[in-house]
Protein backbone atom coordinates (compact mmCIF):
# COMPACT_ATOMS: atom_id res chain seq x y z
CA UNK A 1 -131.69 34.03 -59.64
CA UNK A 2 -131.58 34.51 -63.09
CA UNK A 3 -128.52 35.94 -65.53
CA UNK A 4 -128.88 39.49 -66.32
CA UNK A 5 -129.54 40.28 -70.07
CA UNK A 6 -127.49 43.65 -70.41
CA UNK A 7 -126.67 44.78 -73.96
CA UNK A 8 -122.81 43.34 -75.64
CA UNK A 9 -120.58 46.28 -74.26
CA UNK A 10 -122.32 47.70 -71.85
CA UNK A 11 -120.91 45.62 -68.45
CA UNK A 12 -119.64 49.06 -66.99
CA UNK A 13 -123.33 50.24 -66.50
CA UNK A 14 -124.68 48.11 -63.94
CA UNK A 15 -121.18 46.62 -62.41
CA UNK A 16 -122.17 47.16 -59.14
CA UNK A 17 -125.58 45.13 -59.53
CA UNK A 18 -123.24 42.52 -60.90
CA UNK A 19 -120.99 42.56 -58.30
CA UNK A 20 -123.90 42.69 -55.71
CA UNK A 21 -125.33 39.52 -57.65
CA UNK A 22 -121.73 37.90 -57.83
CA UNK A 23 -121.94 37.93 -53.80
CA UNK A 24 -125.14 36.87 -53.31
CA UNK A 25 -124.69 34.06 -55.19
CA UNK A 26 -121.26 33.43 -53.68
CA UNK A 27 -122.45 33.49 -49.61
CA UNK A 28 -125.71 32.49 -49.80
CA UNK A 29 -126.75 29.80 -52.88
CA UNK A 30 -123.33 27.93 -53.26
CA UNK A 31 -123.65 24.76 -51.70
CA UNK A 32 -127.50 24.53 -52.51
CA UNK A 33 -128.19 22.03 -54.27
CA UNK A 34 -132.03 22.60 -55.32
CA UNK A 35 -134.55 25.37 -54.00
CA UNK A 36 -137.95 23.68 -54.06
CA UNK A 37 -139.86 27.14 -53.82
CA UNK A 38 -139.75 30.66 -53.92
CA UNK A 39 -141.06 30.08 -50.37
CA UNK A 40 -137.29 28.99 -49.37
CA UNK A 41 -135.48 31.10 -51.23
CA UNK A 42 -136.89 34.35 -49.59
CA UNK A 43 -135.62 34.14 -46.38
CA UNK A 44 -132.40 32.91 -47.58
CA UNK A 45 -131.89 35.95 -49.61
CA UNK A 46 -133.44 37.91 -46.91
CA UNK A 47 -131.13 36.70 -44.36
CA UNK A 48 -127.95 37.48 -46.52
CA UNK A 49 -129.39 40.87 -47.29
CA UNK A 50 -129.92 42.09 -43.72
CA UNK A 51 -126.40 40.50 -43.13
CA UNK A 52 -125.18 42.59 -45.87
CA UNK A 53 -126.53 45.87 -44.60
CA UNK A 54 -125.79 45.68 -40.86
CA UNK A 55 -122.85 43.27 -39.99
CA UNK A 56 -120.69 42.49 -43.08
CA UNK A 57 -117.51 44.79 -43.29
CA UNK A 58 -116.79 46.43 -46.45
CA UNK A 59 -113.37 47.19 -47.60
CA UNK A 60 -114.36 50.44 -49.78
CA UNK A 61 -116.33 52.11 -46.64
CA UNK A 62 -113.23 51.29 -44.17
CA UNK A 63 -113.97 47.44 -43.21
CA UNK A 64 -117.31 48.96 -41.09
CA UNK A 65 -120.74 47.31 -42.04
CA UNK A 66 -123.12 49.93 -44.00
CA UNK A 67 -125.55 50.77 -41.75
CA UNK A 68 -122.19 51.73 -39.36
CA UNK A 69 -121.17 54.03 -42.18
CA UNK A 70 -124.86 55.62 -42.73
CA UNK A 71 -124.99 56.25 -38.97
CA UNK A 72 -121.59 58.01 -38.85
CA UNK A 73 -122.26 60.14 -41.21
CA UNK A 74 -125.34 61.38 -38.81
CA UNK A 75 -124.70 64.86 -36.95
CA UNK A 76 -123.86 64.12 -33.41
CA UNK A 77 -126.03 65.28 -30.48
CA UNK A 78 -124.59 68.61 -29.26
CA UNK A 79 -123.50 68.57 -25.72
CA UNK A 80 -123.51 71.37 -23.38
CA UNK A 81 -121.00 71.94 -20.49
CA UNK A 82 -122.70 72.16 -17.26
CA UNK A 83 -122.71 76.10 -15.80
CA UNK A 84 -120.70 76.56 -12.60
């Protein structure tokens, strides 16, 4: 991982890449002490990122992971009462 290099004054435009970078950093690299290759650190990060997407909750999307909140947004399957 390397420090972004935004512009002075600009922090507002890429917040949430910050914030995304902030987290990774937080759950998955903290307590590492030394990566020896980029062989290591993929599945790490890969790991976190699938963790990210289909089991951590999320506050802003209702404490529901955000593949939960993709598939409810999905049109349900229209069911049709069986004729007497």
């Amino acid at each position: 991982m390397t420090q972004s290099m935004g512009a002075i004054g600009s922090s507002a435009d890429n917040a949430e890449a910050e914030s995304l970078n902030a987290s990774v950093k937080r759950e998955t690299l903290q307590g590492a002490q030394n990566w020896d290759s980029e062989r290591e650190v993929r599945p790490a990060a890969f790991g976190w990122l699938h963790r990210y997407n289909t089991r951590r909750r999320h506050s802003h999307l209702g404490q529901i992971s955000p593949i939960d909140y993709e598939n409810s947004l999905l049109p349900k399957p229209a069911t049709l009462t069986h004729a007497a």
